[in-house]
Protein backbone atom coordinates (compact mmCIF):
# COMPACT_ATOMS: atom_id res chain seq x y z
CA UNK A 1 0.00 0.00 0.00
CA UNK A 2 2.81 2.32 0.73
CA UNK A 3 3.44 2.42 -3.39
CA UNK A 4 -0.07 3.85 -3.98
CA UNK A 5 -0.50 7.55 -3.19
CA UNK A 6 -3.93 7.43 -0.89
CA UNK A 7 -5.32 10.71 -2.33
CA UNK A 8 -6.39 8.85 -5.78
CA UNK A 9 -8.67 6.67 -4.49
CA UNK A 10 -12.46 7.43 -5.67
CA UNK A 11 -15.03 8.40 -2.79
CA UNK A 12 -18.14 7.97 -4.79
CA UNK A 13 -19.84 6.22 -7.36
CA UNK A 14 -21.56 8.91 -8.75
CA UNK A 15 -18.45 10.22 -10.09
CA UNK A 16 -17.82 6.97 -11.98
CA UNK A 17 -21.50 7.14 -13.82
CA UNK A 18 -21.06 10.87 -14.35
CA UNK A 19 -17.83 10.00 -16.29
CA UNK A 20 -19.23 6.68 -18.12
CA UNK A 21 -22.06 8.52 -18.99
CA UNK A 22 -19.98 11.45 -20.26
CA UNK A 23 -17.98 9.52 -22.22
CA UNK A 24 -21.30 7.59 -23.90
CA UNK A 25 -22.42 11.21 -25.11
CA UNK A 26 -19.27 12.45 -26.23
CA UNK A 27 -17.22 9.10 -27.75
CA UNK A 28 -14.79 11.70 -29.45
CA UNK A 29 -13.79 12.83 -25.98
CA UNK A 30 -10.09 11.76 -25.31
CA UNK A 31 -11.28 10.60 -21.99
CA UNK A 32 -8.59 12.50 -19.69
CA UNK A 33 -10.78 15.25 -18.24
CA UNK A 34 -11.84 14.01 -14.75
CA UNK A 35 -12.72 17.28 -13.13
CA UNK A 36 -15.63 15.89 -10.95
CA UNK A 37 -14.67 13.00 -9.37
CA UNK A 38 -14.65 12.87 -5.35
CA UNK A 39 -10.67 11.90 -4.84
CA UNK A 40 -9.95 11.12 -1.32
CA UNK A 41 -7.61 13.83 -1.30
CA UNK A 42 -9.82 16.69 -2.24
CA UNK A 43 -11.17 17.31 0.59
CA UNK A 44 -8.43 15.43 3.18
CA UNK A 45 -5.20 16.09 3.92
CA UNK A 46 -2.91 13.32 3.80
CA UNK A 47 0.21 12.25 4.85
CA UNK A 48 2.08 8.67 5.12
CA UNK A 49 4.27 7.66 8.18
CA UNK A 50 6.05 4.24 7.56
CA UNK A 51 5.48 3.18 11.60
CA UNK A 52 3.34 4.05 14.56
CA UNK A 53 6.81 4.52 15.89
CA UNK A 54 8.21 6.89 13.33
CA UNK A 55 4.51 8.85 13.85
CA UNK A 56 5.15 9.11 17.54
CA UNK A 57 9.19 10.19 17.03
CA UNK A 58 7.80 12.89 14.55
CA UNK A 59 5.06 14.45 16.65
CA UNK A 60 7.24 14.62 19.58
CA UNK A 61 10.85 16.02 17.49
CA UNK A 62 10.80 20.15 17.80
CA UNK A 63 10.93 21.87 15.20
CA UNK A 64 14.56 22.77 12.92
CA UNK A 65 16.82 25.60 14.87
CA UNK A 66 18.33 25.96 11.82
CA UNK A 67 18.57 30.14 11.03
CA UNK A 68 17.69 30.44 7.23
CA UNK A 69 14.63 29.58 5.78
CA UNK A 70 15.33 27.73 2.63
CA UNK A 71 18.11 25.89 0.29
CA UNK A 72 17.73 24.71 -3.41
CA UNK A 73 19.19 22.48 -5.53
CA UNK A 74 18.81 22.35 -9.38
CA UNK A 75 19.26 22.56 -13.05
CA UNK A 76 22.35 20.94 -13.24
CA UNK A 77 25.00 21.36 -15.86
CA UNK A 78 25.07 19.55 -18.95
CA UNK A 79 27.59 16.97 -19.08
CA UNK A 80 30.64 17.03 -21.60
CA UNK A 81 32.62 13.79 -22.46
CA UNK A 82 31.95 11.93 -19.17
CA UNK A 83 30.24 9.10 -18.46
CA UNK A 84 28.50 7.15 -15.05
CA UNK A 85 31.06 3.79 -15.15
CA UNK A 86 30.07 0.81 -12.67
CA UNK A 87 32.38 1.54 -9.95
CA UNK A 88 31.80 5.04 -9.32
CA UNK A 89 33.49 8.16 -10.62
CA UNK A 90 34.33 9.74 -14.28
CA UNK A 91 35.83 8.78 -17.02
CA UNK A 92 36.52 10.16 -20.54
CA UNK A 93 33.18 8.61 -23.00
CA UNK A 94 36.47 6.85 -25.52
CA UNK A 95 37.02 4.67 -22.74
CA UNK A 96 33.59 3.70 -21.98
CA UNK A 97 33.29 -0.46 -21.12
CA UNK A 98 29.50 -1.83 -21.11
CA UNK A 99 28.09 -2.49 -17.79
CA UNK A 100 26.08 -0.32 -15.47
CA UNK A 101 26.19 3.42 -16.60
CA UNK A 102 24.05 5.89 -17.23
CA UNK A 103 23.60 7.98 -20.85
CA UNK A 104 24.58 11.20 -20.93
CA UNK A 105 21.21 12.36 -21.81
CA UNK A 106 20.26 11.82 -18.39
CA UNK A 107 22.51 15.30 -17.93
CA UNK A 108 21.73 16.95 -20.62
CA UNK A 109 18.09 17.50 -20.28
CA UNK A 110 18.19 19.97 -17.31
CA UNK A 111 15.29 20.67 -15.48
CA UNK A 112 14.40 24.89 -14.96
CA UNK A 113 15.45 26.54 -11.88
CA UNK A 114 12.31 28.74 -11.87
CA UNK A 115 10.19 26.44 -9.72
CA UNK A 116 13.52 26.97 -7.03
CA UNK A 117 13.28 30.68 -7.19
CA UNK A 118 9.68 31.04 -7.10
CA UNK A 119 9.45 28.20 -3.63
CA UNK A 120 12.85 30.45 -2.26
CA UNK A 121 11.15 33.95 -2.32
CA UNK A 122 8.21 32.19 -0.88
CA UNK A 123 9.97 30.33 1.65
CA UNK A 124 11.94 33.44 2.37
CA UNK A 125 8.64 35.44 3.03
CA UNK A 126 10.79 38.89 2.08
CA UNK A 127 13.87 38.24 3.52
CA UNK A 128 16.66 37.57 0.25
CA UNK A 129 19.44 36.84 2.80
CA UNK A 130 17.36 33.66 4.22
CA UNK A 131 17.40 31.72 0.83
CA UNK A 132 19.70 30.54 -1.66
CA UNK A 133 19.94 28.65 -5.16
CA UNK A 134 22.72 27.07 -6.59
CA UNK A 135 22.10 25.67 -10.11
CA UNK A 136 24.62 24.72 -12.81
CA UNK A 137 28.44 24.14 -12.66
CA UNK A 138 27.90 24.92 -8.74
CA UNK A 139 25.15 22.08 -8.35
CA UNK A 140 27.80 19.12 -7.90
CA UNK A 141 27.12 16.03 -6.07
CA UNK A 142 31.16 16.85 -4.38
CA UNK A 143 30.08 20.47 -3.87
CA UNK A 144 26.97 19.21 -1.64
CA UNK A 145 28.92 16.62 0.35
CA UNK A 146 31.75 19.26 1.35
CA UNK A 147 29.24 22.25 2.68
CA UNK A 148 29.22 22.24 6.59
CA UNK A 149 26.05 24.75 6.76
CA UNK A 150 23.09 22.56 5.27
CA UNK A 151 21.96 22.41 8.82
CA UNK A 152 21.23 25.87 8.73
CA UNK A 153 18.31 25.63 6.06
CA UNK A 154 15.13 24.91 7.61
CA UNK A 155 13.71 23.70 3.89
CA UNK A 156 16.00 21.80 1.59
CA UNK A 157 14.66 21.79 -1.90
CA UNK A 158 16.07 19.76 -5.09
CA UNK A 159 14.52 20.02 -8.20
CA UNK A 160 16.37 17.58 -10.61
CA UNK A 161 16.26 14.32 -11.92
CA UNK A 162 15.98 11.52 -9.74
CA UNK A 163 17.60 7.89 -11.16
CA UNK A 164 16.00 5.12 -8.73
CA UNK A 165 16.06 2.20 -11.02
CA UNK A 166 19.09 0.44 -12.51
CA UNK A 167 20.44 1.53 -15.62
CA UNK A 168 20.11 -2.52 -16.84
CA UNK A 169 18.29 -4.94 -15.07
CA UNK A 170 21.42 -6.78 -14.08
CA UNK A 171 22.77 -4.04 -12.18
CA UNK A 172 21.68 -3.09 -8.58
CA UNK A 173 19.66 -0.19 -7.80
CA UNK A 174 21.42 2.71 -6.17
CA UNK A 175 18.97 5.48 -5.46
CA UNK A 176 20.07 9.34 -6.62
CA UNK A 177 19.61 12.57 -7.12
CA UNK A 178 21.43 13.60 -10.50
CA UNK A 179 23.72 16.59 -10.08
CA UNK A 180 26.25 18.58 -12.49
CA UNK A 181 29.80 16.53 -12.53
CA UNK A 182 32.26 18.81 -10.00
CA UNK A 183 35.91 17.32 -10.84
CA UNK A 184 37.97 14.36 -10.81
CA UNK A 185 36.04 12.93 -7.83
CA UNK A 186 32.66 13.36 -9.04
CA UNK A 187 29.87 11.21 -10.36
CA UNK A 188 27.38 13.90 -10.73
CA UNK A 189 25.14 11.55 -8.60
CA UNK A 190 24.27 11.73 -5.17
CA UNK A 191 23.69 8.78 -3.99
CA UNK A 192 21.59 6.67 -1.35
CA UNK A 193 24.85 6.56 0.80
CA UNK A 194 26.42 10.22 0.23
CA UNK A 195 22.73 11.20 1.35
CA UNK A 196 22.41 9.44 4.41
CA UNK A 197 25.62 10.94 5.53
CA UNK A 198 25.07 14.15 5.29
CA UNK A 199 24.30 16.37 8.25
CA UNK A 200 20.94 18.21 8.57
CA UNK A 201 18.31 20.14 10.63
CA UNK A 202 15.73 20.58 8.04
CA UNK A 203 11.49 20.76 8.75
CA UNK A 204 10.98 19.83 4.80
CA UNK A 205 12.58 18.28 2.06
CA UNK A 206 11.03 18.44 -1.16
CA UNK A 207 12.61 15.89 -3.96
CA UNK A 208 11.16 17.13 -7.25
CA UNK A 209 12.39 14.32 -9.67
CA UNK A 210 11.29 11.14 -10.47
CA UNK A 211 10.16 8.31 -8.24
CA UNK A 212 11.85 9.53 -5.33
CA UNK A 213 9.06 7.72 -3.04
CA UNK A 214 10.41 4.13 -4.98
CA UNK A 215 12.40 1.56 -2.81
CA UNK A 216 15.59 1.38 -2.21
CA UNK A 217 18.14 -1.90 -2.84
CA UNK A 218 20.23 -4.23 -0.53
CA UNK A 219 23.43 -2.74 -1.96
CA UNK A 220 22.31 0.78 -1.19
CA UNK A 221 21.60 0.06 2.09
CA UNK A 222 25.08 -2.05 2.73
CA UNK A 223 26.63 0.88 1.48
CA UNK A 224 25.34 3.31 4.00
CA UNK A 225 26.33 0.72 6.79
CA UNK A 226 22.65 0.28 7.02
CA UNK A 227 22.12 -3.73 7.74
CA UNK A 228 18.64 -3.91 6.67
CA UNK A 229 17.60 -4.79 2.67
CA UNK A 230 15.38 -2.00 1.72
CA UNK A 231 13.86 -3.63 -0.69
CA UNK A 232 10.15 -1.62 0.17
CA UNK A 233 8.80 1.65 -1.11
CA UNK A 234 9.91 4.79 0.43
CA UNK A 235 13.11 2.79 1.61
CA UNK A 236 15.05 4.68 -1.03
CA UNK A 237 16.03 8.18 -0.71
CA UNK A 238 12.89 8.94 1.70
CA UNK A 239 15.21 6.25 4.06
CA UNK A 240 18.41 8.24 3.15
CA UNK A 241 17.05 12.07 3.56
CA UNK A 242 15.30 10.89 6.81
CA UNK A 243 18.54 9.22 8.28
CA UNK A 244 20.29 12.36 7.46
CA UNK A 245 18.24 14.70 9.44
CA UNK A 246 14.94 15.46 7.53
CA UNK A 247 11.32 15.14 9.33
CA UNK A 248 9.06 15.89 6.85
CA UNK A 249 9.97 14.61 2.53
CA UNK A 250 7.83 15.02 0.08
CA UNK A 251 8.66 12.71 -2.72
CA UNK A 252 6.98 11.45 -5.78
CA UNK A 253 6.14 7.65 -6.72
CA UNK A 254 6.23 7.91 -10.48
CA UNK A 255 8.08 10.04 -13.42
CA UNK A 256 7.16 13.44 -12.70
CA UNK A 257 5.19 14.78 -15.43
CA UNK A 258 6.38 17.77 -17.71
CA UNK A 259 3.25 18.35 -19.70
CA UNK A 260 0.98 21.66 -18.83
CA UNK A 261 3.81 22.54 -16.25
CA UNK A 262 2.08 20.73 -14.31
CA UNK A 263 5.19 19.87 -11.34
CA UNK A 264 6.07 23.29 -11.40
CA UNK A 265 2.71 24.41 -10.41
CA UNK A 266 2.00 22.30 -8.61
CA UNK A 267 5.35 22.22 -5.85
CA UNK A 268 4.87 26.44 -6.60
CA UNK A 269 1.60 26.24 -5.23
CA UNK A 270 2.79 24.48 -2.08
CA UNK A 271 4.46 27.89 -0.75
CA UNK A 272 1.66 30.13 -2.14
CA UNK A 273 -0.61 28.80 1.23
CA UNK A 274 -0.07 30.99 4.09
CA UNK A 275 2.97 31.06 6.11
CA UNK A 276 1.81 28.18 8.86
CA UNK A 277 -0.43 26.11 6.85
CA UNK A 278 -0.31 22.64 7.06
CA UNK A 279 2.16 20.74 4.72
CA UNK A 280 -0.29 18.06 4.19
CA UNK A 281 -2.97 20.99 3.66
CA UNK A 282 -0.63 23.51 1.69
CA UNK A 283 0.03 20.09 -0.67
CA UNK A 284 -4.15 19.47 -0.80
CA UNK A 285 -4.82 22.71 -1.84
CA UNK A 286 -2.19 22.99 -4.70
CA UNK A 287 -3.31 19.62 -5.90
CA UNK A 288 -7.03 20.74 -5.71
CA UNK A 289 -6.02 23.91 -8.16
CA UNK A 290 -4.60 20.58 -10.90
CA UNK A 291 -7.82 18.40 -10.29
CA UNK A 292 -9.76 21.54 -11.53
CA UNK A 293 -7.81 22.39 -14.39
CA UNK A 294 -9.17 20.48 -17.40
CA UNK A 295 -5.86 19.98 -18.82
CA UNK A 296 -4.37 18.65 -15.25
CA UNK A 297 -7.06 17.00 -14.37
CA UNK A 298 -5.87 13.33 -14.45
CA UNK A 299 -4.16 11.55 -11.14
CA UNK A 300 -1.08 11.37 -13.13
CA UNK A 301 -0.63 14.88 -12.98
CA UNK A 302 -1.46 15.97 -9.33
CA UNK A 303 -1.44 12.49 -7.36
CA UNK A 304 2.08 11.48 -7.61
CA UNK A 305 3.61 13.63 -4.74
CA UNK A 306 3.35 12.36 -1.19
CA UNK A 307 4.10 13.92 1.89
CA UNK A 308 5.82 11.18 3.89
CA UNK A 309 6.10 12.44 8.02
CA UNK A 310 3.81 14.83 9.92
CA UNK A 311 1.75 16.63 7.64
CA UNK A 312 0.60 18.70 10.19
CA UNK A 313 3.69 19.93 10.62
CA UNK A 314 3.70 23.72 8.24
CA UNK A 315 5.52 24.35 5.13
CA UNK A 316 7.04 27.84 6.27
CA UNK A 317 7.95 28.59 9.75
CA UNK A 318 8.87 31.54 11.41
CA UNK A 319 12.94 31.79 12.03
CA UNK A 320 13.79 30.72 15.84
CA UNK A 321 15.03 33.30 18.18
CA UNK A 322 18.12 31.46 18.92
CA UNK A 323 20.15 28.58 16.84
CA UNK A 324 22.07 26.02 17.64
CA UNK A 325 24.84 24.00 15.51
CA UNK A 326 24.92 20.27 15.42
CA UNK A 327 29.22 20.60 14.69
């Protein structure tokens, strides 16, 4: 049940004879307009915690003391004569062996930074000096991993591909977030491991990319000295952002879709609620705007996202009056 976002699930059956009938009168009709229909989450705002345990953990953990508001991650650069080999690292494209790498074209569709700026002015509520945005040739998977301040940022935000699956069947899944490549030590992923290592203080993280709610792998989990398989959903990088420090991610369980804009509007619409709304409710409302649109209308569109802690916990919080380092 954890792979099947709750908020699609159909409340009524008068929907489903409103549609059939629809469709009977107008057999032309490409069938994708479900504007309508009594989703679960249309009028409920829902959130998914993996244990009672974890749900207790979250309720009681206080809030980041991190002192700026927001940090995001995206639109990497394109890559130039590298290549993902098996074992980790870079190497020139002529000297490219078959096994498990990834095409280049994985970096060289980029996804736009706008949907960063327009969640970091929002998140920021005013204040420029509580948000920043690094994007191309600074968006590096090494350039992450060496920072010693991402538990400062109260909201952690990457918008960016997400690779979940193996590149070949054969070859063990390794959840990551795709980043720019950053040098001789670079893979221009980060990974499961690299993830779980890092060292945060964050109330949200929101992992715009593909499939980030999928499962994880045995070998991901072996690498991050973890001694469980994670072979479930949300085991993947859910597992690793949590382990690092996160309490609330909001992660997607298929491809994100590109079409209409609908992602950006959608994550966008998350920080237009009110500073202390809800995430759960801030996430039902910008979802509700998609269901309405003809265009949008579909699951595929607005149901993907899930907000996997406290949902009650809000999207925006006011700055504490004092902060604390975890170094």
């Amino acid at each position: 049940m954890m792979r099947l976002p709750p908020n699609l699930l159909v409340m009524d059956h008068a929907a489903i004879d409103a549609y059939r009938a629809h469709m009977a009168a107008n057999p032309n009709d490409d069938g994708f307009d479900f504007r309508g229909v009594q989703w679960l989450g249309r009028d409920r705002d829902i959130s998914t915690a993996v244990s009672a345990r974890a749900f207790r953990d979250l309720r009681n953990a206080p809030p980041s003391r991190a002192r700026a508001a927001y940090l995001g991650f995206g639109q990497n650069e394109p890559a130039r004569g590298y290549y993902l080999p098996a074992g980790g690292g870079t190497r020139s494209a002529d000297g490219m062996q078959p096994g498990c790498t990834w095409s280049l074209a994985a970096w060289n569709r980029p996804i736009s930074a706008e949907e960063l700026r327009v969640a970091g002015a929002a998140a920021a509520m005013g204040r420029p000096g509580e948000a920043e945005i690094v994007t191309g040739a600074a968006f590096t998977d090494t350039g992450i991993i060496a920072r010693r301040d991402l538990n400062q940022y109260r909201i952690l935000h990457f918008a960016t591909h997400g690779l979940t699956t193996p590149p070949r069947p054969e070859c063990p899944a390794r959840p990551s977030l795709l980043t720019s490549f950053g040098g001789a030590d670079s893979d221009g992923l980060l990974s499961f491991a690299e993830i779980y290592d890092l060292r945060l203080d964050a109330d949200l993280i929101i992992l715009s990319a593909c499939d980030t709610a999928s499962r994880g792998s045995a070998t991901a989990a072996a690498e991050a000295g973890l001694t469980n398989n994670g072979e479930y959903a949300l085991d993947g990088l859910v597992r690793a952002f949590v382990g690092a420090g996160g309490r609330i991610v909001l992660a997607s369980h298929w491809p994100v879709p590109d079409d209409f804009n609908a992602t950006q509007r959608l994550i966008t619409g998350l920080f237009r609620a009110p500073p202390g709304t809800a995430t759960a409710g801030a996430l039902r409302q910008a979802q509700r705007a998609l269901m309405d649109a003809r265009d949008t209308s579909h699951p595929y569109y607005w149901s993907g996202f899930a907000v996997v802690g406290d949902g009650s916990a809000p999207v925006i919080r006011q700055a504490p009056a004092t902060t604390a380092s975890a170094y």
